[in-house]
C-alpha atoms as a PDB file:
ATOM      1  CA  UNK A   1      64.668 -23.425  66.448  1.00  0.00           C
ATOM      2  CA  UNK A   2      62.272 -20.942  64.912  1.00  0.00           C
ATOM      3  CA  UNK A   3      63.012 -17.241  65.254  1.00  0.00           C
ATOM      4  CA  UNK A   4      60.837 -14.850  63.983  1.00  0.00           C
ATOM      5  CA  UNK A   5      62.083 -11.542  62.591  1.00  0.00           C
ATOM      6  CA  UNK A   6      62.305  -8.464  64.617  1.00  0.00           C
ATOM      7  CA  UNK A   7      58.621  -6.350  64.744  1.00  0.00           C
ATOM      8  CA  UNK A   8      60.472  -3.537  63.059  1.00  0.00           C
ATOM      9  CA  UNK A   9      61.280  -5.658  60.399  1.00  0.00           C
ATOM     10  CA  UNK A  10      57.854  -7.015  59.915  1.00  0.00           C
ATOM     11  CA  UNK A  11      56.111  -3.702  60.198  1.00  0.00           C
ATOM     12  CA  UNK A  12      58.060  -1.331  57.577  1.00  0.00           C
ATOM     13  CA  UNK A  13      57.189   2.019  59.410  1.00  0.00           C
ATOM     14  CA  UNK A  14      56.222   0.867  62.742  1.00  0.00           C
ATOM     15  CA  UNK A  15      58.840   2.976  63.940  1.00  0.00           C
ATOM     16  CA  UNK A  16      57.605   6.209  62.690  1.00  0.00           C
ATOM     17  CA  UNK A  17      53.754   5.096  63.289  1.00  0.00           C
ATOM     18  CA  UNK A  18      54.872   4.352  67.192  1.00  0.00           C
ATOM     19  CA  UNK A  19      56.638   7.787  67.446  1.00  0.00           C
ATOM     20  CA  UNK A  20      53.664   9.403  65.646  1.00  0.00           C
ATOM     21  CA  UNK A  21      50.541   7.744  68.270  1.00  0.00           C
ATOM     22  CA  UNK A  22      53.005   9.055  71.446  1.00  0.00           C
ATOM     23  CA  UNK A  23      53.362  12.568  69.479  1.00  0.00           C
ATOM     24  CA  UNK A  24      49.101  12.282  69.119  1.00  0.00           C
ATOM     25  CA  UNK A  25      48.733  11.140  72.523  1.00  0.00           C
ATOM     26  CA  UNK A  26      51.195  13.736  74.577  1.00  0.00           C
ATOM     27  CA  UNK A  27      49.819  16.735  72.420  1.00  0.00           C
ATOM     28  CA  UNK A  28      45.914  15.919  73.233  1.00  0.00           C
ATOM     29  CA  UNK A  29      46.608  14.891  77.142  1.00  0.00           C
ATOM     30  CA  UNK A  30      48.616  18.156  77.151  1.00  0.00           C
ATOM     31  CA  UNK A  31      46.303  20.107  75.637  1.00  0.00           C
ATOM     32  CA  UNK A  32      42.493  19.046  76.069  1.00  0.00           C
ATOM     33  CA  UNK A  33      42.899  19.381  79.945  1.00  0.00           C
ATOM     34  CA  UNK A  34      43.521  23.176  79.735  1.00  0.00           C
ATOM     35  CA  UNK A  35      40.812  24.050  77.102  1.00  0.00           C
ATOM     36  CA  UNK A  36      38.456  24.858  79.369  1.00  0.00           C
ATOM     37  CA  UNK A  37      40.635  26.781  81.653  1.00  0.00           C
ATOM     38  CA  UNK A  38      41.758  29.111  78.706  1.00  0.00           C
ATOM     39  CA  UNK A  39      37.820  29.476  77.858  1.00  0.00           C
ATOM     40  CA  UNK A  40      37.135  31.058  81.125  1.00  0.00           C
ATOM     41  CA  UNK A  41      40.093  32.735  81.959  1.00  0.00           C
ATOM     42  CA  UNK A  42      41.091  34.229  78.326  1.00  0.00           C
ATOM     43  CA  UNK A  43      37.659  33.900  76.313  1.00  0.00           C
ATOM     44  CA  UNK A  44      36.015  34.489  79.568  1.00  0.00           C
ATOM     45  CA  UNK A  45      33.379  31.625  78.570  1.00  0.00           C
ATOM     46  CA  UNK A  46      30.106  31.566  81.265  1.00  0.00           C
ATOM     47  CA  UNK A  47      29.766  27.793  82.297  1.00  0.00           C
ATOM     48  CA  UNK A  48      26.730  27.653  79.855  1.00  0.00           C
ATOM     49  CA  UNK A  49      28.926  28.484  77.024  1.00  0.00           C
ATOM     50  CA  UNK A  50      31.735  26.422  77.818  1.00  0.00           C
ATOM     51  CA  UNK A  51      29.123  23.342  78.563  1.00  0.00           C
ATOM     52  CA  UNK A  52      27.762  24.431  74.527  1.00  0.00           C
ATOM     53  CA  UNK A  53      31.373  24.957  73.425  1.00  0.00           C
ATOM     54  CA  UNK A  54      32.707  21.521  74.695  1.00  0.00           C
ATOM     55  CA  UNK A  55      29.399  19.725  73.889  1.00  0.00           C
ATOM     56  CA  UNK A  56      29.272  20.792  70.120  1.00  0.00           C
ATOM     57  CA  UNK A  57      33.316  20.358  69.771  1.00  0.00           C
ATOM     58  CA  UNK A  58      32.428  16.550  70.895  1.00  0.00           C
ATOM     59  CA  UNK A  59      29.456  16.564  68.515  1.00  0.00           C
ATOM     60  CA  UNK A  60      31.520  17.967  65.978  1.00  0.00           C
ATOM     61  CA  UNK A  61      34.154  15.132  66.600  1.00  0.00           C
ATOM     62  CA  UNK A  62      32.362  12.244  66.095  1.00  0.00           C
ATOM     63  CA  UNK A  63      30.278  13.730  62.927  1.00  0.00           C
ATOM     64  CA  UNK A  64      33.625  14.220  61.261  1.00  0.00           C
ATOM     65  CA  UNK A  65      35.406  11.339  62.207  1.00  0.00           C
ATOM     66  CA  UNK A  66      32.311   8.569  61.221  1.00  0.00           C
ATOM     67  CA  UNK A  67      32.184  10.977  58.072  1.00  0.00           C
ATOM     68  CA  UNK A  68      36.313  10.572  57.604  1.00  0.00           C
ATOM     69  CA  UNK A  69      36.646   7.019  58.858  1.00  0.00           C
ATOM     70  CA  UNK A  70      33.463   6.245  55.920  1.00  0.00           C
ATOM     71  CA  UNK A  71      35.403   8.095  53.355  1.00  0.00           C
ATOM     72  CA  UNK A  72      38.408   6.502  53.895  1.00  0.00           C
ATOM     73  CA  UNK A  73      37.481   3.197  53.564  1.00  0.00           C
ATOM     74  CA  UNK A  74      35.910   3.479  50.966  1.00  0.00           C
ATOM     75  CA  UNK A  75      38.140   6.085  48.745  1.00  0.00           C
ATOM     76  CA  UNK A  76      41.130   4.496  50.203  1.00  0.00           C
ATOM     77  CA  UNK A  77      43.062   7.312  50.691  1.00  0.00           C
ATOM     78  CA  UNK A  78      43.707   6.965  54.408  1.00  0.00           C
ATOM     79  CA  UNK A  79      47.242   8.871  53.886  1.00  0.00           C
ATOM     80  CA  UNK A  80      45.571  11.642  52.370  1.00  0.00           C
ATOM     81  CA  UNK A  81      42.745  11.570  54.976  1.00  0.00           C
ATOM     82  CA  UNK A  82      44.998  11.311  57.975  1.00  0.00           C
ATOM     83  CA  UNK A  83      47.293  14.579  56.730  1.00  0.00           C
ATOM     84  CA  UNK A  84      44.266  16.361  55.898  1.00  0.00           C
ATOM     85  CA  UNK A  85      42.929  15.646  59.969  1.00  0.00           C
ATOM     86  CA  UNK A  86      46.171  16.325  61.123  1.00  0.00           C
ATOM     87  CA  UNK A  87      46.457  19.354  59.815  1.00  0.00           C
ATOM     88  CA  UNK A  88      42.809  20.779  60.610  1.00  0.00           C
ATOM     89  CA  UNK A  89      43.720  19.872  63.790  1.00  0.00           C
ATOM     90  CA  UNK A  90      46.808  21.791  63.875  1.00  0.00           C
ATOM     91  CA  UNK A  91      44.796  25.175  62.562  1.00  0.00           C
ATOM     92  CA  UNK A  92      42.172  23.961  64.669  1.00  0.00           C
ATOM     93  CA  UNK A  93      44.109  24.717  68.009  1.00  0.00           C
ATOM     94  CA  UNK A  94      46.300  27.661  66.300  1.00  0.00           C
ATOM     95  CA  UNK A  95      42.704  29.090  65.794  1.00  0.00           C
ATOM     96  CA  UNK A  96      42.296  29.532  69.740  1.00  0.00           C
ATOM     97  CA  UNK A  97      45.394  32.117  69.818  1.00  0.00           C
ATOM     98  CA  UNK A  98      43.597  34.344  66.806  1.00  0.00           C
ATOM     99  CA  UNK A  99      40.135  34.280  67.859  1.00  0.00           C
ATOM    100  CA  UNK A 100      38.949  35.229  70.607  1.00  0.00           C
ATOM    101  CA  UNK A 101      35.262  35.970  69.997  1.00  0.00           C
ATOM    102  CA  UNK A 102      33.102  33.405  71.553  1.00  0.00           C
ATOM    103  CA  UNK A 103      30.742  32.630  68.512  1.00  0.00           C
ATOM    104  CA  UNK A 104      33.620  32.482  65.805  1.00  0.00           C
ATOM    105  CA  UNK A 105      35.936  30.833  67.721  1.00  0.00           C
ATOM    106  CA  UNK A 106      32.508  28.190  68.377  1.00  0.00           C
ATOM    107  CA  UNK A 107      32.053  27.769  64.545  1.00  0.00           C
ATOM    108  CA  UNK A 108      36.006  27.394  63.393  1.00  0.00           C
ATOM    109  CA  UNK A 109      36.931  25.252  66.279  1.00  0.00           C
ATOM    110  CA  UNK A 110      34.187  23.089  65.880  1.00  0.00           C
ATOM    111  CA  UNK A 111      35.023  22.288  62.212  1.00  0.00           C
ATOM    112  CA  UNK A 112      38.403  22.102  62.351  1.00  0.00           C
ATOM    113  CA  UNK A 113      38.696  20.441  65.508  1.00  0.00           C
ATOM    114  CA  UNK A 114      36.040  17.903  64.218  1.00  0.00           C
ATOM    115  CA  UNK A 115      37.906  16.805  61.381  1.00  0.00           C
ATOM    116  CA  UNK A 116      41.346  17.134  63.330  1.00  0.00           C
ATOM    117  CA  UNK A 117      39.454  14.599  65.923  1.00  0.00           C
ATOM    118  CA  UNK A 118      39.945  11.504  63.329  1.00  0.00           C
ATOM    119  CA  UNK A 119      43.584  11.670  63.541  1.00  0.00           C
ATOM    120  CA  UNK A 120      44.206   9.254  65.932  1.00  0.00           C
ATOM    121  CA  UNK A 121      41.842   6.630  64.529  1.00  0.00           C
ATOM    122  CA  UNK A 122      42.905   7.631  60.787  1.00  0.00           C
ATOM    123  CA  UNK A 123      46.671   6.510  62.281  1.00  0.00           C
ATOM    124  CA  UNK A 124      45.767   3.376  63.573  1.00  0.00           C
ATOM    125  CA  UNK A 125      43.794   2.453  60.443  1.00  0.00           C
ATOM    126  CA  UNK A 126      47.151   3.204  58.721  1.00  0.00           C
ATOM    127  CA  UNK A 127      48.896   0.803  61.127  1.00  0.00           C
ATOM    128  CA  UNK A 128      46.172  -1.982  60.636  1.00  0.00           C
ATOM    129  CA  UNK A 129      46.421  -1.546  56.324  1.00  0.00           C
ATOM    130  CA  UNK A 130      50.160  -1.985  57.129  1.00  0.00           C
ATOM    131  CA  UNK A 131      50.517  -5.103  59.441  1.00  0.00           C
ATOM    132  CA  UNK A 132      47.927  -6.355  56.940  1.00  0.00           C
ATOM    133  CA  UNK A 133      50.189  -6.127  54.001  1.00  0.00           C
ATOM    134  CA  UNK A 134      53.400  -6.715  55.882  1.00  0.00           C
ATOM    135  CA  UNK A 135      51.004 -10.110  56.674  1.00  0.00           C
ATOM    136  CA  UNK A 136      50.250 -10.772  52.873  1.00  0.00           C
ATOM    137  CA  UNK A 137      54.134 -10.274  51.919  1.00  0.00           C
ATOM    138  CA  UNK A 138      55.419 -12.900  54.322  1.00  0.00           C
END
C-alpha cells in the first residue's frame, strides 16, 4: 500500500509559514476593526476624514501591493520583499500611537500601511515557491 509522507515533511517550513498566516490573520482581524474607532475617538476624525483616511489607506494598499507582488516576481526576492512589508506594516500601525495629527498621520499611514498591505499575499507566494520546489525535489 502506498503511503505518502507526512505534509510537514513535504513542505520544509510549512510549519512556520502556517503559524506565520494565523499570526497575519489574528493581528489584522484584531486590529482593522478598531481603526476607525481610534480615528474618532483619539484623532477625533469627522466622518469625511475618516471616509478619505480609510479610502486612500485602501488605495494605498493595492498600489503597493500590485507594485510589490510585480517586483517580486520578477526580482525574485520574495523573502526580502515579504520582511520589508512586514515590517512597514509593523511601523505602519506603531505610527498611529506617535502621530496624532490628522494630515501626517494620512501621509505615513498610507505609505507604510500600503506596503505593509502585501504581507499576506507576499507569504502565500512564499508558500506556493515552496510546495513548488518541495514538488520538483520529489
Amino acid at each position: 500500500m502506498f503511503r505518502s509522507p507526512r505534509l510537514s515533511q513535504r513542505l520544509p517550513g510549512f510549519v512556520i509559514l502556517t503559524f506565520i498566516i494565523t499570526l497575519l490573520g489574528v493581528g489584522v482581524s484584531i486590529s482593522r476593526p478598531y481603526l476607525s474607532l481610534f480615528s474618532t475617538n483619539v484623532i477625533h476624525m469627522n466622518p469625511a476624514q475618516l471616509g478619505i483616511f480609510m479610502c486612500l489607506n485602501s488605495l494605498g494598499g493595492i498600489v503597493a501591493s500590485t507594485w510589490l507582488g510585480k517586483f517580486s516576481d520578477t526580482h525574485s526576492a520574495r523573502k526580502t520583499v515579504m520582511l520589508l512589508s512586514a515590517f512597514c506594516s509593523i511601523f505602519g500601525y506603531l505610527s498611529f500611537v506617535f502621530l496624532h495629527n490628522y494630515i501626517i498621520l494620512l501621509i505615513v499611514s498610507t505609505i507604510l500601511l500600503g506596503l505593509g498591505s502585501s504581507t499576506y499575499p507576499q507569504v502565500f507566494a512564499y508558500a506556493r515557491e515552496s510546495a513548488s520546489r518541495s514538488m520538483k525535489q520529489d
